[in-house]
PDB file of N, CA and C in Angstrom:
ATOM      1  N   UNK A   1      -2.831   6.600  23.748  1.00  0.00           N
ATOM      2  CA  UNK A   1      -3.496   7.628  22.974  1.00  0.00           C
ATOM      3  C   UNK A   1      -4.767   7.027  22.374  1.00  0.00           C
ATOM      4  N   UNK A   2      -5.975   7.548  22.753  1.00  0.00           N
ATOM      5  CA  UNK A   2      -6.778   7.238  21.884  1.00  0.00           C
ATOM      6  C   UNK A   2      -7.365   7.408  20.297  1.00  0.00           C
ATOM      7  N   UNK A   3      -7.478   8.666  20.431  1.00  0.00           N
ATOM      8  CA  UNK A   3      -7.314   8.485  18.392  1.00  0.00           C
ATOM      9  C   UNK A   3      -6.653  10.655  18.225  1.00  0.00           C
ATOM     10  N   UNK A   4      -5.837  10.255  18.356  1.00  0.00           N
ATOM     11  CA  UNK A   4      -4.502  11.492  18.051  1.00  0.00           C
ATOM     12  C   UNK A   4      -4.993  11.879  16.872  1.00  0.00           C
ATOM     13  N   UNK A   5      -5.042  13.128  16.426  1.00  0.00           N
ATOM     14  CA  UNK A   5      -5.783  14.242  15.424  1.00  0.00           C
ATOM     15  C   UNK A   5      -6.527  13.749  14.546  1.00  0.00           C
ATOM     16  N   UNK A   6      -7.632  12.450  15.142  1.00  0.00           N
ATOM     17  CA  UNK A   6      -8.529  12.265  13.684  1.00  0.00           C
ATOM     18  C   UNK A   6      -7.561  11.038  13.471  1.00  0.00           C
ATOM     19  N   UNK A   7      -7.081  10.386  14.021  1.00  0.00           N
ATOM     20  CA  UNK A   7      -6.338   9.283  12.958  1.00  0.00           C
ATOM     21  C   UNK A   7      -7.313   8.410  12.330  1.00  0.00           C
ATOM     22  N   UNK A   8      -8.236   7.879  13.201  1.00  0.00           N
ATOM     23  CA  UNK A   8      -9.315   6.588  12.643  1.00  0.00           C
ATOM     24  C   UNK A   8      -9.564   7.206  11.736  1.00  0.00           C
ATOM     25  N   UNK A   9     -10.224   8.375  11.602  1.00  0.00           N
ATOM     26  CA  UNK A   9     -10.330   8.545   9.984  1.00  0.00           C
ATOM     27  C   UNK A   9      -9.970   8.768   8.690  1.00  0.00           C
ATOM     28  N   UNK A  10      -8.292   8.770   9.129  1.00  0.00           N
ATOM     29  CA  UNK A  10      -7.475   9.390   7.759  1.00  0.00           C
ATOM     30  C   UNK A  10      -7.105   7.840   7.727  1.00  0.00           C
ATOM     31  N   UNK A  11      -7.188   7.238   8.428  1.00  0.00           N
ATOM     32  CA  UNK A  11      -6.984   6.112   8.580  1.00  0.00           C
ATOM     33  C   UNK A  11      -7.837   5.242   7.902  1.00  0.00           C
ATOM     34  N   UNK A  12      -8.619   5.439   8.159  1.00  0.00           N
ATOM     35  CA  UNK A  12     -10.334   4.311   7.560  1.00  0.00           C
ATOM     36  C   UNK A  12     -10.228   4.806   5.622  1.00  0.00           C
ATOM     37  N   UNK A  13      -9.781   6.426   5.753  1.00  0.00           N
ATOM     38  CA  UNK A  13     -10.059   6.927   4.509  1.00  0.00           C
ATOM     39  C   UNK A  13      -8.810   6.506   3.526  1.00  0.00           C
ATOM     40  N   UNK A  14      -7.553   6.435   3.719  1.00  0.00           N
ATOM     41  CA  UNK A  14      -7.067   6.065   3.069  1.00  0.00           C
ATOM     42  C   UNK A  14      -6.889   4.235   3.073  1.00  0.00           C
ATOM     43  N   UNK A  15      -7.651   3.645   3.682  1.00  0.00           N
ATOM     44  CA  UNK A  15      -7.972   2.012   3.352  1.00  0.00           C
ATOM     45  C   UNK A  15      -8.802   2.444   2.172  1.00  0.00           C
ATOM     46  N   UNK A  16      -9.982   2.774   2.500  1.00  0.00           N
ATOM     47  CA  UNK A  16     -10.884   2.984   0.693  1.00  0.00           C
ATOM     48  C   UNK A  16     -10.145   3.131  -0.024  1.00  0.00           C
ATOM     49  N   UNK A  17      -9.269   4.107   0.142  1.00  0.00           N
ATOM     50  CA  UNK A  17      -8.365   4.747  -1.215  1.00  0.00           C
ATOM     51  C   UNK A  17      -7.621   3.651  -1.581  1.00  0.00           C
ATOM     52  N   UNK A  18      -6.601   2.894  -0.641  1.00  0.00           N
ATOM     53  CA  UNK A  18      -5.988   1.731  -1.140  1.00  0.00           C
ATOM     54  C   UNK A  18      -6.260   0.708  -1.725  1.00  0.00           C
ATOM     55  N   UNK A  19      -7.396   0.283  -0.931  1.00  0.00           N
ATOM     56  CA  UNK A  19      -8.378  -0.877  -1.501  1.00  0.00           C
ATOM     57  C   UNK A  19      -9.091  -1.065  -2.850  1.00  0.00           C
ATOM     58  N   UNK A  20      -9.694   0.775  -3.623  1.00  0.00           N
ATOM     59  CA  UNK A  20     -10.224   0.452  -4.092  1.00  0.00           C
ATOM     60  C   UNK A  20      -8.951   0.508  -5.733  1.00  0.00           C
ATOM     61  N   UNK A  21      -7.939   1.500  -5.155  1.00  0.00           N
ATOM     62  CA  UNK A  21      -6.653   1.222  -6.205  1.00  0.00           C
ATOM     63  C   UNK A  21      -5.891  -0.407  -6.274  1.00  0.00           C
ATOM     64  N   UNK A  22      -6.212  -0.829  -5.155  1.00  0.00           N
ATOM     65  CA  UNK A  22      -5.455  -2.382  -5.621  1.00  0.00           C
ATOM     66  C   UNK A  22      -6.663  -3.191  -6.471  1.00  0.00           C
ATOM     67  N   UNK A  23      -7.911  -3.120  -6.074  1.00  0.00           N
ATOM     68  CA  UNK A  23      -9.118  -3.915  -6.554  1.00  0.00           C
ATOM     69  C   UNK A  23      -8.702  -3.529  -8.445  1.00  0.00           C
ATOM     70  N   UNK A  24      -8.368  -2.382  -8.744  1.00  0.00           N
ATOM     71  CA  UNK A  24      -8.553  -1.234 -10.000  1.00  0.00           C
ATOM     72  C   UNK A  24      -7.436  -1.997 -10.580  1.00  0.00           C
ATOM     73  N   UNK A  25      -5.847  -1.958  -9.437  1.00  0.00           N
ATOM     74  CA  UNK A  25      -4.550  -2.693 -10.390  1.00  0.00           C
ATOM     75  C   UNK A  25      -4.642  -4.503 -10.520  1.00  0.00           C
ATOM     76  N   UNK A  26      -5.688  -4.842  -9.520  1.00  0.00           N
ATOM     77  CA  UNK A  26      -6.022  -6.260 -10.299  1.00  0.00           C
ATOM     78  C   UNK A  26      -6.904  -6.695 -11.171  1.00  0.00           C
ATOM     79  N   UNK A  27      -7.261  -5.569 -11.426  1.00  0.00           N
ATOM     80  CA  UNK A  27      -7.844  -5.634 -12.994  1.00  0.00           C
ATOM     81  C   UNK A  27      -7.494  -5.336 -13.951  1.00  0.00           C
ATOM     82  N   UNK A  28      -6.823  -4.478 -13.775  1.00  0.00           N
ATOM     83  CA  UNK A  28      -5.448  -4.252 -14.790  1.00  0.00           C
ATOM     84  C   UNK A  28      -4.253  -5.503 -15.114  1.00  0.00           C
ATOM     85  N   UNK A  29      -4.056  -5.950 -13.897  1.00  0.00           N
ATOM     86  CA  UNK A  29      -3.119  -7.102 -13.904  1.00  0.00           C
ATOM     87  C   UNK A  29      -3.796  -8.518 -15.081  1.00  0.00           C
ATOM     88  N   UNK A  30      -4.761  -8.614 -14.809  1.00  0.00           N
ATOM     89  CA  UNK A  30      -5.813  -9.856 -15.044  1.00  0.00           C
ATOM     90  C   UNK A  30      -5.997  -9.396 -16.430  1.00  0.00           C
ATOM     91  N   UNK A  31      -6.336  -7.891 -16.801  1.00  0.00           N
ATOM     92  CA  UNK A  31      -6.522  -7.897 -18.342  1.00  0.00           C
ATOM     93  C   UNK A  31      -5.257  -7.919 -19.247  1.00  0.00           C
ATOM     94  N   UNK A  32      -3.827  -7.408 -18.167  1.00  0.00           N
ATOM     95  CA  UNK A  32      -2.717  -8.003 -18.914  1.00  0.00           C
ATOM     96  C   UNK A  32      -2.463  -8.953 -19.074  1.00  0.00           C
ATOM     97  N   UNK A  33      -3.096  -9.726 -18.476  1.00  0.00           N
ATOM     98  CA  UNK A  33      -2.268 -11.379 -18.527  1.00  0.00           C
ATOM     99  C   UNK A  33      -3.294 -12.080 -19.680  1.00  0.00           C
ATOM    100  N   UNK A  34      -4.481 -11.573 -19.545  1.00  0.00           N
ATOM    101  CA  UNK A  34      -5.706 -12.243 -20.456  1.00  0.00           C
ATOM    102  C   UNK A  34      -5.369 -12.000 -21.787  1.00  0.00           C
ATOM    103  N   UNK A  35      -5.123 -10.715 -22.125  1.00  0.00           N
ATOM    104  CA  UNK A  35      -4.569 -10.120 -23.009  1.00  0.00           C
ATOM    105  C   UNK A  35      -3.334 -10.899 -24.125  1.00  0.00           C
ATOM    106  N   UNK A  36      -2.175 -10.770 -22.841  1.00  0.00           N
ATOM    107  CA  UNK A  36      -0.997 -11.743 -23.874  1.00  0.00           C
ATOM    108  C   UNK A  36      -1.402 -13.121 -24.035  1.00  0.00           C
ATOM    109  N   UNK A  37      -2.440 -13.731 -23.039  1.00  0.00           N
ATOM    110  CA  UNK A  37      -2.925 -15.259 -23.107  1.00  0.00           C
ATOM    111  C   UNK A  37      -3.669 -15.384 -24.591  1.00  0.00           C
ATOM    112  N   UNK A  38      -4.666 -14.458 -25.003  1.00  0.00           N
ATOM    113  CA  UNK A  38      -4.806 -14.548 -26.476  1.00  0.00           C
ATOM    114  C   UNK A  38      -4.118 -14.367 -27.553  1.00  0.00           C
ATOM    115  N   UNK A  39      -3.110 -13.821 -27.304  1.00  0.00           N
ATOM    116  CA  UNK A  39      -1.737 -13.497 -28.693  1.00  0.00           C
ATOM    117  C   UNK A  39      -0.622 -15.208 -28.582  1.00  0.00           C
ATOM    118  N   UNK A  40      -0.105 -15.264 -29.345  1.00  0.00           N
ATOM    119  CA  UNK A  40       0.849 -15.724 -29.708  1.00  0.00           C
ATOM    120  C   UNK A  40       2.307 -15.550 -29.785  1.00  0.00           C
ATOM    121  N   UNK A  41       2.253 -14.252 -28.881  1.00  0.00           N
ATOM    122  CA  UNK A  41       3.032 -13.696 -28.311  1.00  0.00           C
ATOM    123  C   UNK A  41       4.509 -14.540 -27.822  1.00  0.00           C
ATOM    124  N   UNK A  42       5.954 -14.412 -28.361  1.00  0.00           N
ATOM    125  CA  UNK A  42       6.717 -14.846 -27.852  1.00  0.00           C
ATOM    126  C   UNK A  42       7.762 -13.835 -27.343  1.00  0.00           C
ATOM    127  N   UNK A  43       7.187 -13.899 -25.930  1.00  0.00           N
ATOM    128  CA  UNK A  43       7.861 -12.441 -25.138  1.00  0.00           C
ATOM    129  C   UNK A  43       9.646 -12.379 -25.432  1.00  0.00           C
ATOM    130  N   UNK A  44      10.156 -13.755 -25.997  1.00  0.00           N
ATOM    131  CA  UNK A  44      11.744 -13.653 -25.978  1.00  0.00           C
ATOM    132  C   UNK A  44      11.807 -13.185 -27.230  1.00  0.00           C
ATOM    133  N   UNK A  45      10.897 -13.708 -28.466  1.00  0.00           N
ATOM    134  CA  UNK A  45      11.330 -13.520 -30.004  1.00  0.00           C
ATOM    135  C   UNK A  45      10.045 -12.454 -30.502  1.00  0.00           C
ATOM    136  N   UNK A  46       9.512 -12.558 -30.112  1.00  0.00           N
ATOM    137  CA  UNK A  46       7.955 -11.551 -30.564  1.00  0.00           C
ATOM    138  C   UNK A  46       8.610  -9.205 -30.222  1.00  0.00           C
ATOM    139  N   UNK A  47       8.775  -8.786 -30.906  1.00  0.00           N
ATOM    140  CA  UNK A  47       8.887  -7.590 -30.328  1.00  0.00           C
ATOM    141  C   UNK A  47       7.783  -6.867 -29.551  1.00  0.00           C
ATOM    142  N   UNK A  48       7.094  -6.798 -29.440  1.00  0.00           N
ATOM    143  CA  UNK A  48       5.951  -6.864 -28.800  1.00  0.00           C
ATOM    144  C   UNK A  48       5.851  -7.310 -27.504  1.00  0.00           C
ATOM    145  N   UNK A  49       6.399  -8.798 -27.753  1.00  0.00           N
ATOM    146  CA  UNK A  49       6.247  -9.595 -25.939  1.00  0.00           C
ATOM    147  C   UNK A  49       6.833  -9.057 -25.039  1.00  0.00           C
ATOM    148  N   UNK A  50       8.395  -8.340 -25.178  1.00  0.00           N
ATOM    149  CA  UNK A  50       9.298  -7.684 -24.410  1.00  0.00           C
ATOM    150  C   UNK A  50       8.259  -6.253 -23.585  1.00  0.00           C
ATOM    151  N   UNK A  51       7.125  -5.780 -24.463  1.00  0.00           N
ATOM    152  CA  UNK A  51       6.282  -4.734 -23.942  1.00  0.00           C
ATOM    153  C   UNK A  51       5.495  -5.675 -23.122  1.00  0.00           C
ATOM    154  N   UNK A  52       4.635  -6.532 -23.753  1.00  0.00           N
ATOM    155  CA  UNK A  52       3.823  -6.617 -23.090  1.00  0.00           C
ATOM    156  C   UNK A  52       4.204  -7.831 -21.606  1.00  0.00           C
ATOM    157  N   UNK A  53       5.471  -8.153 -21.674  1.00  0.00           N
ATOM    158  CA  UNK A  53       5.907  -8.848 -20.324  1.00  0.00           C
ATOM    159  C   UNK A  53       6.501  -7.348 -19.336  1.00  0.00           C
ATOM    160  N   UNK A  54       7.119  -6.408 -19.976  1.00  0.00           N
ATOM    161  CA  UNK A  54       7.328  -5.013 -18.877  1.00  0.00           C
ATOM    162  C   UNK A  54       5.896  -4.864 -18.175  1.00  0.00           C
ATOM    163  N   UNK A  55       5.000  -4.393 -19.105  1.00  0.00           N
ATOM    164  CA  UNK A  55       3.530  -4.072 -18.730  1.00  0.00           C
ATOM    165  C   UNK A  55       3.091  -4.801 -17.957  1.00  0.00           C
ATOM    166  N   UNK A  56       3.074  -6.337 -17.703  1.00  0.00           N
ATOM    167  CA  UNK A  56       2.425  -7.511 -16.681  1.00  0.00           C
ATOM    168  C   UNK A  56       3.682  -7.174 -15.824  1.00  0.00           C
ATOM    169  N   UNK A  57       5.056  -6.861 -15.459  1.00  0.00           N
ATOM    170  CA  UNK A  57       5.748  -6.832 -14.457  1.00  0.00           C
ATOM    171  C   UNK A  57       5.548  -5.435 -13.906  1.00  0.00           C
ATOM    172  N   UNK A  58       4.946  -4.447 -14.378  1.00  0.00           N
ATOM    173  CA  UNK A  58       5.012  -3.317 -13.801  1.00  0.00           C
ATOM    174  C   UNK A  58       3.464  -3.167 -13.213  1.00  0.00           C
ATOM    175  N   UNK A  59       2.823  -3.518 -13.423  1.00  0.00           N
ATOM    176  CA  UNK A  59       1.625  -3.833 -13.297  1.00  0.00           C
ATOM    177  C   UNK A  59       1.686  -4.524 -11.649  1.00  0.00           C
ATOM    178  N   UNK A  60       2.316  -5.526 -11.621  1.00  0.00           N
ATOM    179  CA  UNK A  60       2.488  -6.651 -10.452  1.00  0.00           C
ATOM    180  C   UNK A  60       3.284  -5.865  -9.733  1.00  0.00           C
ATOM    181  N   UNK A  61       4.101  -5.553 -10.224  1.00  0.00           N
ATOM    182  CA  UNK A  61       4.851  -4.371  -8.904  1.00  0.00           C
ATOM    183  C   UNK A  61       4.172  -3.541  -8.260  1.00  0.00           C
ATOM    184  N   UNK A  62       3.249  -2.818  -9.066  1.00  0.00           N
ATOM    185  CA  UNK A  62       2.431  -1.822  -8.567  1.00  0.00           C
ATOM    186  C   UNK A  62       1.544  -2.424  -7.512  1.00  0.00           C
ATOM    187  N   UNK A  63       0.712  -3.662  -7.459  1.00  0.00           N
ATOM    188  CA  UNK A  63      -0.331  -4.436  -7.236  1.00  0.00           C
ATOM    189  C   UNK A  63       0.441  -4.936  -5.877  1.00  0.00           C
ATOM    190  N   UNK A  64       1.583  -5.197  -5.796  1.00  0.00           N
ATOM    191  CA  UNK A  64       2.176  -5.582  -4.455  1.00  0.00           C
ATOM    192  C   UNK A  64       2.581  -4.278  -3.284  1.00  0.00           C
ATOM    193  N   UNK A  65       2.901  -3.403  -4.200  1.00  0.00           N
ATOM    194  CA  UNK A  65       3.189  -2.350  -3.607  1.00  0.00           C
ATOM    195  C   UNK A  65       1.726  -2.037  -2.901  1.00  0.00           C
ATOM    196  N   UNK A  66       0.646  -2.183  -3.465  1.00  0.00           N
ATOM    197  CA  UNK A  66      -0.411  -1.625  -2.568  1.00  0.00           C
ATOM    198  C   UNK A  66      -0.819  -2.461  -1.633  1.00  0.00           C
ATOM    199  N   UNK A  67      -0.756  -3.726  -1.967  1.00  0.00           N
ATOM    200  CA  UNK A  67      -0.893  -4.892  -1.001  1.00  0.00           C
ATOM    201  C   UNK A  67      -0.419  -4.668   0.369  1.00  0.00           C
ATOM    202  N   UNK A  68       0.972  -4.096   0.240  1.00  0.00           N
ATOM    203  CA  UNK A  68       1.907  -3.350   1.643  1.00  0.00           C
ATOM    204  C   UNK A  68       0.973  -2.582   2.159  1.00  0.00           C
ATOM    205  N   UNK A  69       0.772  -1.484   0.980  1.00  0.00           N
ATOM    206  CA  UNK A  69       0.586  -0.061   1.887  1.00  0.00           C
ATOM    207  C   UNK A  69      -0.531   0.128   2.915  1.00  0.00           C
ATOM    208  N   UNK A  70      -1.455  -1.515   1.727  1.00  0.00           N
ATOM    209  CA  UNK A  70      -2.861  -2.148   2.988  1.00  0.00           C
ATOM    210  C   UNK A  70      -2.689  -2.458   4.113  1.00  0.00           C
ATOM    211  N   UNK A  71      -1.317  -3.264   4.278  1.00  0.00           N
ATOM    212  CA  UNK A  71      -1.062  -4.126   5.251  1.00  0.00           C
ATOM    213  C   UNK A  71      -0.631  -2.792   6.263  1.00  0.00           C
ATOM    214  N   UNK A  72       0.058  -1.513   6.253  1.00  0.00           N
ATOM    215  CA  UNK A  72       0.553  -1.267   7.076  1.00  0.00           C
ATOM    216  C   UNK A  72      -0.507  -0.206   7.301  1.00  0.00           C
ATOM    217  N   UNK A  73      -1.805   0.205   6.660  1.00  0.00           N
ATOM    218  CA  UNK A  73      -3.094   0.762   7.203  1.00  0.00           C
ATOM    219  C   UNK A  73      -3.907  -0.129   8.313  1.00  0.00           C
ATOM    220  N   UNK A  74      -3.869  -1.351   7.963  1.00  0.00           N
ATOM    221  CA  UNK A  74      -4.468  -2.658   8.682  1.00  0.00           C
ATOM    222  C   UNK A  74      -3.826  -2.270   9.841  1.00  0.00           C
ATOM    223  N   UNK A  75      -2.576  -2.516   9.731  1.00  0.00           N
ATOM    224  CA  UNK A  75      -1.354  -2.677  11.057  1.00  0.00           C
ATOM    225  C   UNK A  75      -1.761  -1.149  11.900  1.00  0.00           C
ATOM    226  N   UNK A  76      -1.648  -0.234  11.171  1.00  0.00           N
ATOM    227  CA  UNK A  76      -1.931   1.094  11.683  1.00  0.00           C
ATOM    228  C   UNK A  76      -3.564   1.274  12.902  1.00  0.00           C
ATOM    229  N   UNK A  77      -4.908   0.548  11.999  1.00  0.00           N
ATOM    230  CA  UNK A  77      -5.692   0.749  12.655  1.00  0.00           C
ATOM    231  C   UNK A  77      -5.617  -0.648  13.524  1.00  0.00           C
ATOM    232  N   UNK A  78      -5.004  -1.286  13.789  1.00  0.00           N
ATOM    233  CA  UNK A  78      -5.081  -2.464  14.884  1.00  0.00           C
ATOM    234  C   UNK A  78      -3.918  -1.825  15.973  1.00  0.00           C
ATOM    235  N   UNK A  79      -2.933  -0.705  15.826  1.00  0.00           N
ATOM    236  CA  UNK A  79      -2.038   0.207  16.828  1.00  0.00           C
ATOM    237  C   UNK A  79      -3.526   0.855  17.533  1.00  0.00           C
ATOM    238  N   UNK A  80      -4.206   1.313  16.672  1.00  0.00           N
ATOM    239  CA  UNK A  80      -5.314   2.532  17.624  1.00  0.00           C
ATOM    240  C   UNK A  80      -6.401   1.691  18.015  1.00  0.00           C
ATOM    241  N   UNK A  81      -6.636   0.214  17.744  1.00  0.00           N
ATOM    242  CA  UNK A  81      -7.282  -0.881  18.837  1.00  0.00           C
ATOM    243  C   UNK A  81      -6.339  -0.816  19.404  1.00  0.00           C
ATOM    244  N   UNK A  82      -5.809  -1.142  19.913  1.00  0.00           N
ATOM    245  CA  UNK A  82      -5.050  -1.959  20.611  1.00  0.00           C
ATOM    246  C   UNK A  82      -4.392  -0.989  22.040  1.00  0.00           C
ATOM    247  N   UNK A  83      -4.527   0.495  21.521  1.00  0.00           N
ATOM    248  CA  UNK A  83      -3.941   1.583  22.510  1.00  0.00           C
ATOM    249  C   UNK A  83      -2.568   1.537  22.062  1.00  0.00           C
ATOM    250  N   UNK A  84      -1.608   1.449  21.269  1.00  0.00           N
ATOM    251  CA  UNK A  84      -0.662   1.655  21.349  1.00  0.00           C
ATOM    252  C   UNK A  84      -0.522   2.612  19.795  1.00  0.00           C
ATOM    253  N   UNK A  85      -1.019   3.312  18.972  1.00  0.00           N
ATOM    254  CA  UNK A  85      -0.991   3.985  18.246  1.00  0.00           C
ATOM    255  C   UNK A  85      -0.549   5.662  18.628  1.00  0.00           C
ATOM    256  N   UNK A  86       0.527   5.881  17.565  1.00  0.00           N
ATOM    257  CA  UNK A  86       1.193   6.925  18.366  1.00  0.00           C
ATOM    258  C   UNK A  86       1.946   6.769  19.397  1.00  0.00           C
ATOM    259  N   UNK A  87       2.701   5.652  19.484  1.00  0.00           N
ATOM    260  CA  UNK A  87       3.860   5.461  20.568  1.00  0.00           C
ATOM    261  C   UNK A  87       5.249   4.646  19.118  1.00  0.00           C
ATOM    262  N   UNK A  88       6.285   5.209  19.286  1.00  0.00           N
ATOM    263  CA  UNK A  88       7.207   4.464  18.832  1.00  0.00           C
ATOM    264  C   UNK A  88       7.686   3.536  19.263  1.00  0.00           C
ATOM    265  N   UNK A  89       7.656   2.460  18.015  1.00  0.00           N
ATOM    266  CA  UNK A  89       8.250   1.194  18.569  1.00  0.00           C
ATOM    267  C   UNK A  89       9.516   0.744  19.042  1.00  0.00           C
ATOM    268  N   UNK A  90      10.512   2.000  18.495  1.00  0.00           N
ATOM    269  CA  UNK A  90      11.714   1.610  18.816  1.00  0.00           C
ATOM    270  C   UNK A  90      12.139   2.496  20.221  1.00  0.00           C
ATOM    271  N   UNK A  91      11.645   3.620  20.348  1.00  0.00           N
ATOM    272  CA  UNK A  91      12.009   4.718  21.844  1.00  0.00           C
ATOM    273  C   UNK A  91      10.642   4.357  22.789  1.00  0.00           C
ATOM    274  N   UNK A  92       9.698   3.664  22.446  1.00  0.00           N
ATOM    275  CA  UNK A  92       8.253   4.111  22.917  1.00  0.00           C
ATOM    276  C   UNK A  92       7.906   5.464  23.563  1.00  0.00           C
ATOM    277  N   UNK A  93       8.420   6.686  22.904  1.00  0.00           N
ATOM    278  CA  UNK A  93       7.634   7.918  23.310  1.00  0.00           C
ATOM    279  C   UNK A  93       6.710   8.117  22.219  1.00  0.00           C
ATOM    280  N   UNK A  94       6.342   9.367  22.501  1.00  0.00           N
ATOM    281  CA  UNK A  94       5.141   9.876  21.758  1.00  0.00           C
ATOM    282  C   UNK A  94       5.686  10.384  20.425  1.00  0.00           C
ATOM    283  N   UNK A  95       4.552   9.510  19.304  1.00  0.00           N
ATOM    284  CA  UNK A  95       5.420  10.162  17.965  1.00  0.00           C
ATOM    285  C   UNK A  95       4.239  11.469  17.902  1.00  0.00           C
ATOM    286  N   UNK A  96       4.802  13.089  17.301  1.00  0.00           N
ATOM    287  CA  UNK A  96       4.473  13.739  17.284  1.00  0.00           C
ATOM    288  C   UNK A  96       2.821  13.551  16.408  1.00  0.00           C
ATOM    289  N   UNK A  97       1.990  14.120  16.944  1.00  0.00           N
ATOM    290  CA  UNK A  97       0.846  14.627  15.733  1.00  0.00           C
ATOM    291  C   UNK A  97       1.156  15.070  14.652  1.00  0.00           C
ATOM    292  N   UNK A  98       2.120  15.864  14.716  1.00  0.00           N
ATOM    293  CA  UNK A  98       2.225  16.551  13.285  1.00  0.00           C
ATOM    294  C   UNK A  98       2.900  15.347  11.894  1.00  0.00           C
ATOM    295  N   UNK A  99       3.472  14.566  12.556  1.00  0.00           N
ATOM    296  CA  UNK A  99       3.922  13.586  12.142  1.00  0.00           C
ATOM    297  C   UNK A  99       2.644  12.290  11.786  1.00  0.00           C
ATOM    298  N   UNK A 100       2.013  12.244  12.578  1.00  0.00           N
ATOM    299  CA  UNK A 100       0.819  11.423  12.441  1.00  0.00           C
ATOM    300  C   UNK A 100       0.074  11.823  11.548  1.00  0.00           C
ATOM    301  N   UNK A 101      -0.058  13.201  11.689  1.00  0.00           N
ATOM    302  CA  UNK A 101      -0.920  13.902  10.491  1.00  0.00           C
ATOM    303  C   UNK A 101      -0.446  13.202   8.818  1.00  0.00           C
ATOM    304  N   UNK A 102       0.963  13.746   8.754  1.00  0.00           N
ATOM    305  CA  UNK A 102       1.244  13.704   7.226  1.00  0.00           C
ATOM    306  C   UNK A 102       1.368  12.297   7.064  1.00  0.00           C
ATOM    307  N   UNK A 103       1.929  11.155   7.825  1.00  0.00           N
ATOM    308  CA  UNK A 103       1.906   9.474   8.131  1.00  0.00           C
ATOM    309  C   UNK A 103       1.192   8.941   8.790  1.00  0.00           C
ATOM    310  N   UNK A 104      -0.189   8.816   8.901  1.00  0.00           N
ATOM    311  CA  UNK A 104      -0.873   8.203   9.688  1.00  0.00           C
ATOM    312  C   UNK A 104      -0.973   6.795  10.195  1.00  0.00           C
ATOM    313  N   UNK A 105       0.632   5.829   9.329  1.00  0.00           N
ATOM    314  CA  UNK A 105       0.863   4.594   9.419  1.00  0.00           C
ATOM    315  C   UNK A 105       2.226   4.778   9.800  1.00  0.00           C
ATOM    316  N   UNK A 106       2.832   6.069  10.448  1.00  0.00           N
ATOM    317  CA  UNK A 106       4.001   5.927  11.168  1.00  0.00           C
ATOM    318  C   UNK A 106       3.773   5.143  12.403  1.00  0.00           C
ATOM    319  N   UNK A 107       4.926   4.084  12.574  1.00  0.00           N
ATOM    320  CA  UNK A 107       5.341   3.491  13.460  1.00  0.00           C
ATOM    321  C   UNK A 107       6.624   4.183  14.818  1.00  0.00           C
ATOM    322  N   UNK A 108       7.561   4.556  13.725  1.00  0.00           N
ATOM    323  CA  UNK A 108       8.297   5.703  14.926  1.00  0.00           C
ATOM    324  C   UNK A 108       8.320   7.027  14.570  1.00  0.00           C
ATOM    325  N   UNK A 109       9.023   7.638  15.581  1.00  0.00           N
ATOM    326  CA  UNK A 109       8.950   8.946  16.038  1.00  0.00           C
ATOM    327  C   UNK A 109      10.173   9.512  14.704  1.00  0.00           C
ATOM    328  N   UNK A 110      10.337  10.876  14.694  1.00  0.00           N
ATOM    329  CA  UNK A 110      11.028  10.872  13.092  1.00  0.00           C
ATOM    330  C   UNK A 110      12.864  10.786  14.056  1.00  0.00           C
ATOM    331  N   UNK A 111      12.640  10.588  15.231  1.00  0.00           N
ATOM    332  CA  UNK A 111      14.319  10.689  15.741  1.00  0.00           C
ATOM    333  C   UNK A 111      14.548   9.510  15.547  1.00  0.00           C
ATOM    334  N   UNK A 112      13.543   8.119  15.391  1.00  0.00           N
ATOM    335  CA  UNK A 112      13.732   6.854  15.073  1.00  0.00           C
ATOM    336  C   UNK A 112      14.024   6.765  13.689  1.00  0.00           C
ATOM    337  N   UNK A 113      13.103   7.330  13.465  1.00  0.00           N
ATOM    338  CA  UNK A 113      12.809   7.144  11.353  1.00  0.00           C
ATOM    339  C   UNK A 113      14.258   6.894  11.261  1.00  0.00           C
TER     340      UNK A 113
END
């Protein structure tokens, strides 16, 4: 398949979108950490620290989570180099368009999913 309903571009478009939300949560991450680095903060005895160590772990969760969702846009537009975008990996038939549409980083077909 060469590029099945527009993928390169929902494709290309949601890398911006990812990219520029992880660039956004590592700045968020960096001003949490900068943040408790100026307090005196003792996240075990400080009431306070218990927030502001949730806030740096939820923060980092978030920040990895997009890290993925990059990796499997990356992975997605190196399927539509490569010619194999829109084939499932586990049946290799054709995963539907309509399916491509709403997942444009589906890997299988939804009888795989």
């Amino acid at each position: 398949m060469t590029d099945p309903a527009g993928a390169r571009g929902l494709l290309v478009a949601e890398r911006e979108r990812t990219a520029a939300r992880l660039a956004s949560l590592r700045g968020d991450f960096d001003s949490v950490v900068a943040a408790s680095r100026d307090t005196n903060a003792d996240d075990e005895h400080d009431p306070e620290g218990a927030t502001i160590a949730f806030e740096r772990s939820q923060v980092d969760a978030l920040v990895h989570q997009s890290a993925a969702h990059l990796a499997e846009v990356d992975a997605a537009l190196g399927r539509l180099d490569a010619g194999t975008y829109g084939v499932c990996e586990v049946c290799s038939r054709a995963i539907l368009a309509a399916r491509l549409q709403v997942r444009p980083m589906a890997r299988t077909c939804v009888g795989c999913a």
